[in-house]
C-alpha atoms as a PDB file:
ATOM      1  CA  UNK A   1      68.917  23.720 -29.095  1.00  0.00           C
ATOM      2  CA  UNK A   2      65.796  21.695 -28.184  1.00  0.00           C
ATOM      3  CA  UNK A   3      62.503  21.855 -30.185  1.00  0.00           C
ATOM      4  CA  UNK A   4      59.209  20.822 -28.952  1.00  0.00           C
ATOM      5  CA  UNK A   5      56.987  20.318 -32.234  1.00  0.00           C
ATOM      6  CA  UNK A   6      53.054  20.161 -31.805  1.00  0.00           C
ATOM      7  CA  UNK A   7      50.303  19.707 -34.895  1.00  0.00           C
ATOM      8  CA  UNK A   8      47.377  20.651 -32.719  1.00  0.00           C
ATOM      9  CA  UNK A   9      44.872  23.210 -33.425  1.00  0.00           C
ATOM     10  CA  UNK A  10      46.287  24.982 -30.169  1.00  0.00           C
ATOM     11  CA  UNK A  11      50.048  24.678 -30.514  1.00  0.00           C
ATOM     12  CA  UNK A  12      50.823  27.622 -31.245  1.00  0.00           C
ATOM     13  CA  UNK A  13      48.811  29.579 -28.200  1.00  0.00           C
ATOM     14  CA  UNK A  14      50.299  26.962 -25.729  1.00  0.00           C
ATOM     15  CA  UNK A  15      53.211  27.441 -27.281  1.00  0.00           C
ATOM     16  CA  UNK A  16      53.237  30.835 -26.893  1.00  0.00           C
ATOM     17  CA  UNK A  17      51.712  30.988 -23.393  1.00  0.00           C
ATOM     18  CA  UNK A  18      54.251  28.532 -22.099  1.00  0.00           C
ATOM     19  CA  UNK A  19      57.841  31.170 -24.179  1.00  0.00           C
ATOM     20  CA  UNK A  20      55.859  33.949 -21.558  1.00  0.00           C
ATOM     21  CA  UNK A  21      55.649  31.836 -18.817  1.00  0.00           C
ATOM     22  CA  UNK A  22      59.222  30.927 -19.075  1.00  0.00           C
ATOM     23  CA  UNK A  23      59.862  34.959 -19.261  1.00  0.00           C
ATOM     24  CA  UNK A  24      58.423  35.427 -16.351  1.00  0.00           C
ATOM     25  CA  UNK A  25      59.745  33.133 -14.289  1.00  0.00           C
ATOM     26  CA  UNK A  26      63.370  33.764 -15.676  1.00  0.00           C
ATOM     27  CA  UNK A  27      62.819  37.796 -14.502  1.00  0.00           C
ATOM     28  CA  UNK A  28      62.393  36.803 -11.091  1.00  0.00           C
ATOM     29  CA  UNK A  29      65.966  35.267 -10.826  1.00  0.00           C
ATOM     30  CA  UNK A  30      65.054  32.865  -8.780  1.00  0.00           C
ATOM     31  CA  UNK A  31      64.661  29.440 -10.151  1.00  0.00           C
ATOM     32  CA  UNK A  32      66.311  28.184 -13.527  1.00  0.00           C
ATOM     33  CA  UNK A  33      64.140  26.790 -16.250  1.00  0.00           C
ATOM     34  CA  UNK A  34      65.505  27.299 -20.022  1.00  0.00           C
ATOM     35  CA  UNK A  35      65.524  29.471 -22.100  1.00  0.00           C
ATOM     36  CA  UNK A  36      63.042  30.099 -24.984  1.00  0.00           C
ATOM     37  CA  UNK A  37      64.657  31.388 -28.520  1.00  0.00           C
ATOM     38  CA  UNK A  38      61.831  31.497 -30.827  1.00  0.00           C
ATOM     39  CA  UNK A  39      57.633  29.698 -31.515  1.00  0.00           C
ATOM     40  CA  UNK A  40      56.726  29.235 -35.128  1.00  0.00           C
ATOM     41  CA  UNK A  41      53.718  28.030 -36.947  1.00  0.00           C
ATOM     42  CA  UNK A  42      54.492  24.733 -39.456  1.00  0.00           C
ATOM     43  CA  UNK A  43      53.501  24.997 -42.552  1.00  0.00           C
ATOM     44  CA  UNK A  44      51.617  21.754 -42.002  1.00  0.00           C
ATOM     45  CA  UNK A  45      49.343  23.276 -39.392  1.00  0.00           C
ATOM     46  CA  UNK A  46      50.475  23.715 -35.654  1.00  0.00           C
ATOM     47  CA  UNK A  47      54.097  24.901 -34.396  1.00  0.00           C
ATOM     48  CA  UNK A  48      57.390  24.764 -32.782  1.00  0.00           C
ATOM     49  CA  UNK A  49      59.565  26.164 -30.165  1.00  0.00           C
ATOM     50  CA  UNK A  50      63.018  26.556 -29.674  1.00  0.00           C
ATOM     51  CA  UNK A  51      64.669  26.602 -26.548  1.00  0.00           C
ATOM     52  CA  UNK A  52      68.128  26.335 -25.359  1.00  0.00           C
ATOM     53  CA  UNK A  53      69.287  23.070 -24.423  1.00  0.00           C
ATOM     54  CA  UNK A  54      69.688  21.564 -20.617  1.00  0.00           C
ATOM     55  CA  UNK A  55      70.888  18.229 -20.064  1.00  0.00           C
ATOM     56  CA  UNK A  56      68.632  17.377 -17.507  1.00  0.00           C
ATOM     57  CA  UNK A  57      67.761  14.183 -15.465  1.00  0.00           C
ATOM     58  CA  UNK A  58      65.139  13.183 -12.599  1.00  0.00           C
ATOM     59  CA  UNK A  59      65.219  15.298  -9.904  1.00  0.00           C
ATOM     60  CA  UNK A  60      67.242  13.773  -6.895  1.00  0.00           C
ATOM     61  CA  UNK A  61      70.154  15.144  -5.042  1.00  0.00           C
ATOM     62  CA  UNK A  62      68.671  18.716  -5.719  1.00  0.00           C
ATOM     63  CA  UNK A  63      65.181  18.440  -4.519  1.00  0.00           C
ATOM     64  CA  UNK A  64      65.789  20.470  -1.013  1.00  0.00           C
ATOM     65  CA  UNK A  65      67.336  23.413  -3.561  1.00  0.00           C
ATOM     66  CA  UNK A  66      64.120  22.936  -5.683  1.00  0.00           C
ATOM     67  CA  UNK A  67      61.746  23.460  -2.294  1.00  0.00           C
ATOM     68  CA  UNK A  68      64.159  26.792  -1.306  1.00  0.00           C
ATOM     69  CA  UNK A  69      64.048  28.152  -4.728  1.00  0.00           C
ATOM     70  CA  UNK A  70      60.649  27.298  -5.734  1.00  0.00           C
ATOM     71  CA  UNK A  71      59.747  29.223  -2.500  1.00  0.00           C
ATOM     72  CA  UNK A  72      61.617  32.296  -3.679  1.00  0.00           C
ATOM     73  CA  UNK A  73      59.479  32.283  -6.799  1.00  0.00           C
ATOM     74  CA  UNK A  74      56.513  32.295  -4.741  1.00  0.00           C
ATOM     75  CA  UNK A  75      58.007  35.027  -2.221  1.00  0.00           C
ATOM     76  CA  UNK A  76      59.681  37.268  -5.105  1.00  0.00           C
ATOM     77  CA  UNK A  77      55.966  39.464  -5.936  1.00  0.00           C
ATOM     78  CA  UNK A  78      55.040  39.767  -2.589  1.00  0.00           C
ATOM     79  CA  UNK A  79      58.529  41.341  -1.818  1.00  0.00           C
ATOM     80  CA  UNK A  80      58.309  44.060  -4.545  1.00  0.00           C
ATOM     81  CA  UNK A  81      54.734  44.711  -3.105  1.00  0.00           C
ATOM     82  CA  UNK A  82      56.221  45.293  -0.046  1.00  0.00           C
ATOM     83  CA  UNK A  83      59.508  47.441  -1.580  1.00  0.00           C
ATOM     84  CA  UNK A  84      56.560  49.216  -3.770  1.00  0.00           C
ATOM     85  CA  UNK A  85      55.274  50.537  -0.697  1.00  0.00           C
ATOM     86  CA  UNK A  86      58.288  51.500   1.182  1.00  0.00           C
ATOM     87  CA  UNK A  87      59.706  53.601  -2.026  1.00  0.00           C
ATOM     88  CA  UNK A  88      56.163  54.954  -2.956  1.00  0.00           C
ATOM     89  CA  UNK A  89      56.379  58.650  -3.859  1.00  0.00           C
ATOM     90  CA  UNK A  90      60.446  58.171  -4.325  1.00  0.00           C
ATOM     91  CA  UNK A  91      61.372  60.322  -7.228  1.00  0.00           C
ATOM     92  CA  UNK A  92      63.777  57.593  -9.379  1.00  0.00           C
ATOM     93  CA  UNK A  93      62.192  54.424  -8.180  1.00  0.00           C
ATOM     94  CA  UNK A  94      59.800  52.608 -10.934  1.00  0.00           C
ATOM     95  CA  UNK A  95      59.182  49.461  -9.025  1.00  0.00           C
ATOM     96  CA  UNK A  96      55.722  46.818 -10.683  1.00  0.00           C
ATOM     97  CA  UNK A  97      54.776  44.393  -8.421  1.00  0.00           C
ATOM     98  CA  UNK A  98      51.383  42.590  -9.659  1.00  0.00           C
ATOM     99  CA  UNK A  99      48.442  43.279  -7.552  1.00  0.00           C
ATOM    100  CA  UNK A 100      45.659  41.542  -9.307  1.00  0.00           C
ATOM    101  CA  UNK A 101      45.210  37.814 -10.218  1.00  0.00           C
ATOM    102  CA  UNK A 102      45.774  36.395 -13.756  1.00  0.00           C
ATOM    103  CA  UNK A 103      48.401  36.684 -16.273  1.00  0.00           C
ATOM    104  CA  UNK A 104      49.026  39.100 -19.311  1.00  0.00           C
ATOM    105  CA  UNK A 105      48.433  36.176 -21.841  1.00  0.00           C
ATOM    106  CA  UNK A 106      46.856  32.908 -22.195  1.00  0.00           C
ATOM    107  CA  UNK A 107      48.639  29.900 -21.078  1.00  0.00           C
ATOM    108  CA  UNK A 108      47.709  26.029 -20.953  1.00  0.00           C
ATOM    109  CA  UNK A 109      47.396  23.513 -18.595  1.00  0.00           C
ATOM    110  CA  UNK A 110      48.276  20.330 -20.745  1.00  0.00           C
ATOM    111  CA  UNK A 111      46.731  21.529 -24.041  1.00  0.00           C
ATOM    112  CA  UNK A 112      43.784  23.320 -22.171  1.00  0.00           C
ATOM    113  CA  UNK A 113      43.892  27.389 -22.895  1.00  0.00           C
ATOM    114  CA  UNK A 114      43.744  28.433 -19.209  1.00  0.00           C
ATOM    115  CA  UNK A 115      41.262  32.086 -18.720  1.00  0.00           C
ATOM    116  CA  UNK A 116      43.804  34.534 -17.331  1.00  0.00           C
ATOM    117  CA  UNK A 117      41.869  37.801 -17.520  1.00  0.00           C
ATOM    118  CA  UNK A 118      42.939  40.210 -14.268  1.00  0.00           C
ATOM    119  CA  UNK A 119      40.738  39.584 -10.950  1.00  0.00           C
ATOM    120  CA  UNK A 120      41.050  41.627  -7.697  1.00  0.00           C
ATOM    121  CA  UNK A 121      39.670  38.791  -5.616  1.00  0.00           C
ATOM    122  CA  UNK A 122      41.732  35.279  -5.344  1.00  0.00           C
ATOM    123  CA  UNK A 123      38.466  33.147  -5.082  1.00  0.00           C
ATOM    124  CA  UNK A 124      36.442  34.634  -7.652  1.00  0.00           C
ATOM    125  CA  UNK A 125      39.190  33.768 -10.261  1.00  0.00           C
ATOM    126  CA  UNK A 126      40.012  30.200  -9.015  1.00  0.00           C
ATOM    127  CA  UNK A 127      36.020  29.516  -8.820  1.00  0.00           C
ATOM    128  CA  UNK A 128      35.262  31.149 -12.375  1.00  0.00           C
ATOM    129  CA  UNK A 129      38.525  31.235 -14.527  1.00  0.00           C
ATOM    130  CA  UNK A 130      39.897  27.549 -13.014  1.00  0.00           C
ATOM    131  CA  UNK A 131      37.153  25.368 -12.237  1.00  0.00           C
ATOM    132  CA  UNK A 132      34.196  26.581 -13.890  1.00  0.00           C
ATOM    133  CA  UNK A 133      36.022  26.252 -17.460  1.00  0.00           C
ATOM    134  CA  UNK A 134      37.065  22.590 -16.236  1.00  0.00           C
ATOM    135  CA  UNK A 135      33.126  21.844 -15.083  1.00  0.00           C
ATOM    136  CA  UNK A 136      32.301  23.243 -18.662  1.00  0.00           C
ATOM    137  CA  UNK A 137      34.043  21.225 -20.626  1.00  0.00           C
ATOM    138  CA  UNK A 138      33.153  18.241 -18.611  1.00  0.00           C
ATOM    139  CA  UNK A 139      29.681  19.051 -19.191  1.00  0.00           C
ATOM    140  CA  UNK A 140      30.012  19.498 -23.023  1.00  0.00           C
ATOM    141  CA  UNK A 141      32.068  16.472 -23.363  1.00  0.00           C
ATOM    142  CA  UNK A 142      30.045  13.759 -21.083  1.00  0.00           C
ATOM    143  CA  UNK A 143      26.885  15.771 -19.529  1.00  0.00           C
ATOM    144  CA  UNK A 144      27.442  14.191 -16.465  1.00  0.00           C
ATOM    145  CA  UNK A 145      24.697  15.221 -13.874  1.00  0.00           C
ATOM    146  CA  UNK A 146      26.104  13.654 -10.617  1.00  0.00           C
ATOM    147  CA  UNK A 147      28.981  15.362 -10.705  1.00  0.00           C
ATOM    148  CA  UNK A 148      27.343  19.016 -11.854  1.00  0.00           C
ATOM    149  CA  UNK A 149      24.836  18.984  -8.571  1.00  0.00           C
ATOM    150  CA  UNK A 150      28.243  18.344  -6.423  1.00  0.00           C
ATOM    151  CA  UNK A 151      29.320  20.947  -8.339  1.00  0.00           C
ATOM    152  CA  UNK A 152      26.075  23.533  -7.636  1.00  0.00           C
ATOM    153  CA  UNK A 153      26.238  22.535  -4.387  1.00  0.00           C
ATOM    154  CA  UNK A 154      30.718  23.134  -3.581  1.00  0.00           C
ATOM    155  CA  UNK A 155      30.434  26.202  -5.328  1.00  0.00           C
ATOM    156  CA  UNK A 156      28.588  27.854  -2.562  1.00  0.00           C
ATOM    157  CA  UNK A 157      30.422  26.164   0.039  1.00  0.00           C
ATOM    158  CA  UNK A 158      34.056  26.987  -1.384  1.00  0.00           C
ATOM    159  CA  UNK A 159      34.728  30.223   0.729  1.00  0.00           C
ATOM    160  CA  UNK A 160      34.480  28.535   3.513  1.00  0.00           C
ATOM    161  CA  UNK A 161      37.952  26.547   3.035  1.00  0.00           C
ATOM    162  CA  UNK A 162      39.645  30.523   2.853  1.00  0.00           C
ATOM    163  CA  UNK A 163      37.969  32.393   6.646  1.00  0.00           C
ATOM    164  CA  UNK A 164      40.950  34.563   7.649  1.00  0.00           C
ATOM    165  CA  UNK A 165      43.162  33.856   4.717  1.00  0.00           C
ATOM    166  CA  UNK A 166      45.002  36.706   3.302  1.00  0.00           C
ATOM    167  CA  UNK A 167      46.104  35.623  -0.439  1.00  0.00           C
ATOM    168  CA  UNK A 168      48.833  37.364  -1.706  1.00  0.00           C
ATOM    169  CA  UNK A 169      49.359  37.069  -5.807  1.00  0.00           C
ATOM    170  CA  UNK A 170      52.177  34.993  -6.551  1.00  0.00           C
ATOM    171  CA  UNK A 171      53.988  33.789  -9.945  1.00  0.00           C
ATOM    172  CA  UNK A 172      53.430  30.278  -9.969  1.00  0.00           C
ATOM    173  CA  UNK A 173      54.531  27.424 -12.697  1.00  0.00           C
ATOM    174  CA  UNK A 174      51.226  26.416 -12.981  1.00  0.00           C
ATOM    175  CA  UNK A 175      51.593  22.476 -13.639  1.00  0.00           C
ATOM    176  CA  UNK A 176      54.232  21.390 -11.353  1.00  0.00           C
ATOM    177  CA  UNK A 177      54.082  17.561 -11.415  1.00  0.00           C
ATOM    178  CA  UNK A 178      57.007  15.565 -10.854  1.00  0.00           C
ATOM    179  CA  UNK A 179      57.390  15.491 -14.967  1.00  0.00           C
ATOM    180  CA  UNK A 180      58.019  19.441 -15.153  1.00  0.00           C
ATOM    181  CA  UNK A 181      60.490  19.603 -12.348  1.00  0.00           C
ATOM    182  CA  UNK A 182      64.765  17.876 -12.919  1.00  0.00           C
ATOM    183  CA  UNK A 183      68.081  18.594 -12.056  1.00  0.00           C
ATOM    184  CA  UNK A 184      71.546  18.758 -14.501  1.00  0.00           C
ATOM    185  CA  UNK A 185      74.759  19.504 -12.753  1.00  0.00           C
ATOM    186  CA  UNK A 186      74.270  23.238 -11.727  1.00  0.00           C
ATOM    187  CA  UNK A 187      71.045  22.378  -9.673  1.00  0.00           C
ATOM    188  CA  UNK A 188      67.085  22.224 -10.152  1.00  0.00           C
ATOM    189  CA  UNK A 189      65.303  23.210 -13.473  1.00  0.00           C
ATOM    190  CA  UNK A 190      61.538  23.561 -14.201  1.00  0.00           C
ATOM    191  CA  UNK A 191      60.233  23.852 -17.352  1.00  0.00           C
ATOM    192  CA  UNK A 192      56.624  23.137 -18.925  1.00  0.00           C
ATOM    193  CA  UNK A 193      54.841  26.048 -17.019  1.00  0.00           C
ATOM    194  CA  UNK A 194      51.676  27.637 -17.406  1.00  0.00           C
ATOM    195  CA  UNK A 195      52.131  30.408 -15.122  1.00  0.00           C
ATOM    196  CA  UNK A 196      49.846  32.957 -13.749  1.00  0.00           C
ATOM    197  CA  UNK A 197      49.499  35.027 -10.670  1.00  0.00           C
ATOM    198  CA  UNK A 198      47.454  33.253  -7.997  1.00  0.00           C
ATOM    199  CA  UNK A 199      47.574  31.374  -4.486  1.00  0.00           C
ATOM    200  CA  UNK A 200      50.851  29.974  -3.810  1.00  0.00           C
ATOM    201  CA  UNK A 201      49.517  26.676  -2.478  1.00  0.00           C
ATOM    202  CA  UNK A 202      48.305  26.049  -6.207  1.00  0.00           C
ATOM    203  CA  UNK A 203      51.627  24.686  -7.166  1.00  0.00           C
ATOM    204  CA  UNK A 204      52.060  22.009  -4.553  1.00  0.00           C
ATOM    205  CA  UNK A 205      48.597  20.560  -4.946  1.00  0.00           C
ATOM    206  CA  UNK A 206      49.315  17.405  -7.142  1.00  0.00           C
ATOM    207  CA  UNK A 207      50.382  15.673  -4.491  1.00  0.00           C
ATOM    208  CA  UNK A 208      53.313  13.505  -3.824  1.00  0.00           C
ATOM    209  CA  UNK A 209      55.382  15.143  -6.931  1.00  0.00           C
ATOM    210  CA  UNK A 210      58.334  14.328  -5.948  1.00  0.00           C
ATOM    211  CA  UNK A 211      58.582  10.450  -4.531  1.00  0.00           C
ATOM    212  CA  UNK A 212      60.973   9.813  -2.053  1.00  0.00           C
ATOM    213  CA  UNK A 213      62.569  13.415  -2.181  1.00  0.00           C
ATOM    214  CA  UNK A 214      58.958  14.866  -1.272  1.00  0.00           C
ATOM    215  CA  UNK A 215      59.505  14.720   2.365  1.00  0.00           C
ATOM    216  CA  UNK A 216      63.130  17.018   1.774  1.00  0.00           C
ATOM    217  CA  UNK A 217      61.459  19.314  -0.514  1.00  0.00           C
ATOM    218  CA  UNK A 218      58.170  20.197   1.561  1.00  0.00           C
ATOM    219  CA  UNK A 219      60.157  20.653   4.754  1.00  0.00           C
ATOM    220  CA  UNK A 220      62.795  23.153   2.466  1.00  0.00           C
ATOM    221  CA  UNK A 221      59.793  24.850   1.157  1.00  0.00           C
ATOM    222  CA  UNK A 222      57.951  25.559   3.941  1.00  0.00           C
ATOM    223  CA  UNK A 223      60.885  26.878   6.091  1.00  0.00           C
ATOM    224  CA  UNK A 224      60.754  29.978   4.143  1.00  0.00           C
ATOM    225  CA  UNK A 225      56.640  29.892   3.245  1.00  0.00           C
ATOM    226  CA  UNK A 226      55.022  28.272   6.514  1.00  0.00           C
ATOM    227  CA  UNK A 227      51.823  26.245   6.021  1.00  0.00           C
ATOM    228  CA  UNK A 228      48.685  28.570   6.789  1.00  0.00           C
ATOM    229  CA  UNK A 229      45.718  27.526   8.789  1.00  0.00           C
ATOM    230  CA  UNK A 230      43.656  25.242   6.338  1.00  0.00           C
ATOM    231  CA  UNK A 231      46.276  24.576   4.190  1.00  0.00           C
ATOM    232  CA  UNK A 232      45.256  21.002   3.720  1.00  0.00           C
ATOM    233  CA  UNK A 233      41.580  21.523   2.610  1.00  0.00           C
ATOM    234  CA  UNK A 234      42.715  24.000   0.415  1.00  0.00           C
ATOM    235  CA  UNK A 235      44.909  21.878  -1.203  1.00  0.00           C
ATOM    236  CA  UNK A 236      41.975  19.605  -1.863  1.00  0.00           C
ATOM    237  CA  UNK A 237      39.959  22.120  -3.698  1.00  0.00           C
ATOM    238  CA  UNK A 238      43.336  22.885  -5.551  1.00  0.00           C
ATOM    239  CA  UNK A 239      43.685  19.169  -6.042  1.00  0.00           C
ATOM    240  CA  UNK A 240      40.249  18.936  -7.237  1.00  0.00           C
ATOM    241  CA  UNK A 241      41.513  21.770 -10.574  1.00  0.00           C
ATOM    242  CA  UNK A 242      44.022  18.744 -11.501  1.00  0.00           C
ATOM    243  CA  UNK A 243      41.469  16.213 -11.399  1.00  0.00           C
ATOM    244  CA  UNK A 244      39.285  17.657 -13.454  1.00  0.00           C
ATOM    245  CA  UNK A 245      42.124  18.941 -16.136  1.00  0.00           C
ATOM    246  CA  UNK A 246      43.049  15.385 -16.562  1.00  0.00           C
ATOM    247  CA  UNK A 247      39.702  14.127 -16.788  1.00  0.00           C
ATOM    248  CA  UNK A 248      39.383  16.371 -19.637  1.00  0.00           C
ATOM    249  CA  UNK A 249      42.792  15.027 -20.997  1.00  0.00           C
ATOM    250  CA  UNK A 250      42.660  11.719 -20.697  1.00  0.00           C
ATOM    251  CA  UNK A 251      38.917  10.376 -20.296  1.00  0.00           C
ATOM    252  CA  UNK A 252      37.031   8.779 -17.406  1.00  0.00           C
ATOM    253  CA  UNK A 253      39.406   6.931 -15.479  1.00  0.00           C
ATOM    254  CA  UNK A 254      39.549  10.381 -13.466  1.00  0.00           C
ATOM    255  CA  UNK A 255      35.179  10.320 -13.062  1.00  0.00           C
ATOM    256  CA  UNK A 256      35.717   8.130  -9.904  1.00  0.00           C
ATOM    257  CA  UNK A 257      38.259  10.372  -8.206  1.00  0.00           C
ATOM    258  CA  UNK A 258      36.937  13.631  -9.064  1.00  0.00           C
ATOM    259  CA  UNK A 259      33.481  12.712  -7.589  1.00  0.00           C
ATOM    260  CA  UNK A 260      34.870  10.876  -4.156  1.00  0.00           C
ATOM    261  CA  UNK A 261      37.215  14.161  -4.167  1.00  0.00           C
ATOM    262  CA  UNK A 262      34.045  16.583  -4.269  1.00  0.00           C
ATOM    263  CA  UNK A 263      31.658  14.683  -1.650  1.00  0.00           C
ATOM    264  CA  UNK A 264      34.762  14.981   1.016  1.00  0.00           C
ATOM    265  CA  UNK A 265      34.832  18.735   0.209  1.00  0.00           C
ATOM    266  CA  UNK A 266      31.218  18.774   0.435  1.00  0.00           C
ATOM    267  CA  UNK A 267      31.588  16.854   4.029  1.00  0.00           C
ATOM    268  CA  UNK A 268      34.012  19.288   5.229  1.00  0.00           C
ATOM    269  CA  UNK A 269      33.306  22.587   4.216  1.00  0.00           C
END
């Protein structure tokens, strides 16, 4: 077994998000992350969950299987969608894709409760369940007025970065950084998700997550899930998300960033 222990206020909803998460992403059959055996509150205040154990190290020799499978994860919804349709009206056949944006519970992105309520429309939940909470909190926490007019003034501008882009909902692992993502003998794992159902580019918007295996795992992953038009300015808006999450982890080191980040949107868009 391995146990993760927390004593924050919100262990046991991230906790809890992450066991459903981890659900999810184990139905799909597609990638392997571990699996969860049981969250509990401490009697101390917060809470602990149980997995199974993995022996895991860095991710290396497996990082092309990683880019294939994590691409299957992202393809697996938008195949039932399209085996929902054929079989529609087929007496026997109870097939669920999801059609709407969100997740069933709350999950966290570091120890930040995520807003997963269902949206029809990709860009109003990334604008008003992602960033808006992240803007929030910055606001409540440091008031800081440069970056809230950028912010008045990219929030208008944002569906410019998606003309002609059909988004599909996809599962995604929600915080895929180079610290969620390692490999034991068998092949990749991922664990640490906070999953929902949104844009598939989400999940490779930190960056270089992967070091010197990045260049095998891109080109692995988008054999099977080609890069759309405007991939790359969309994967600064994404980028922008993580920016702002860690600036509301981990203090103003990220202020500098976050505001170069939203005057090159503000440039381009």
């Amino acid at each position: 077994m391995f146990v993760k222990i927390n004593h924050g206020t919100q262990a046991r909803t991230m906790f809890s998000g992450e066991v459903a998460s981890l659900e999810e992403i184990r139905r799909t059959c597609t990638v392997r992350v571990p699996e969860p055996v049981a969250v509990t509150e401490l009697p101390g205040g917060g809470a602990l969950l149980i997995m199974k154990h993995i022996e895991m190290q860095q991710i290396s020799r497996f990082a092309e299987k990683l880019g294939e499978q994590l691409a299957d994860l992202h393809l697996h919804n938008q195949a039932m969608l399209k085996m929902a349709q054929k079989t529609r009206g087929t007496i026997g056949r109870n097939i669920s894709p999801v059609e709407m944006f969100g997740f069933h519970t709350t999950t966290c992105c570091g120890y930040i409760p995520q807003v997963n309520e269902w949206q029809e429309d990709w860009l109003t939940f990334f604008t008003s369940q992602r960033l808006q909470p992240q803007i929030s909190l910055m606001e409540k926490d440091y008031g800081d007025r440069i970056i809230l007019g950028l912010w008045s003034e990219l929030q208008v501008k944002i569906q410019n970065a998606f003309k002609d882009t059909v988004v599909v909902p996809s599962l995604l692992h929600g915080d895929l950084w180079e610290g969620n993502a390692a490999e034991d003998e068998y092949g990749p794992v991922l664990f640490d998700p906070g999953s929902f159902y949104g844009h598939s580019e989400c999940d490779l918007s930190i960056g270089e997550i992967f070091g010197a295996q990045s260049g095998c795992f891109y080109s692995s992953y988008h054999k099977k899930v080609p890069r759309a038009p405007g991939h790359e300015l969309r994967q600064w808006l994404y980028q922008l998300f993580h920016l702002l999450n860690n600036w509301n982890h981990f203090g103003l080191a990220f202020r500098g960033v976050t505001e170069n980040l939203m005057r090159c949107l503000l440039q381009v868009l």
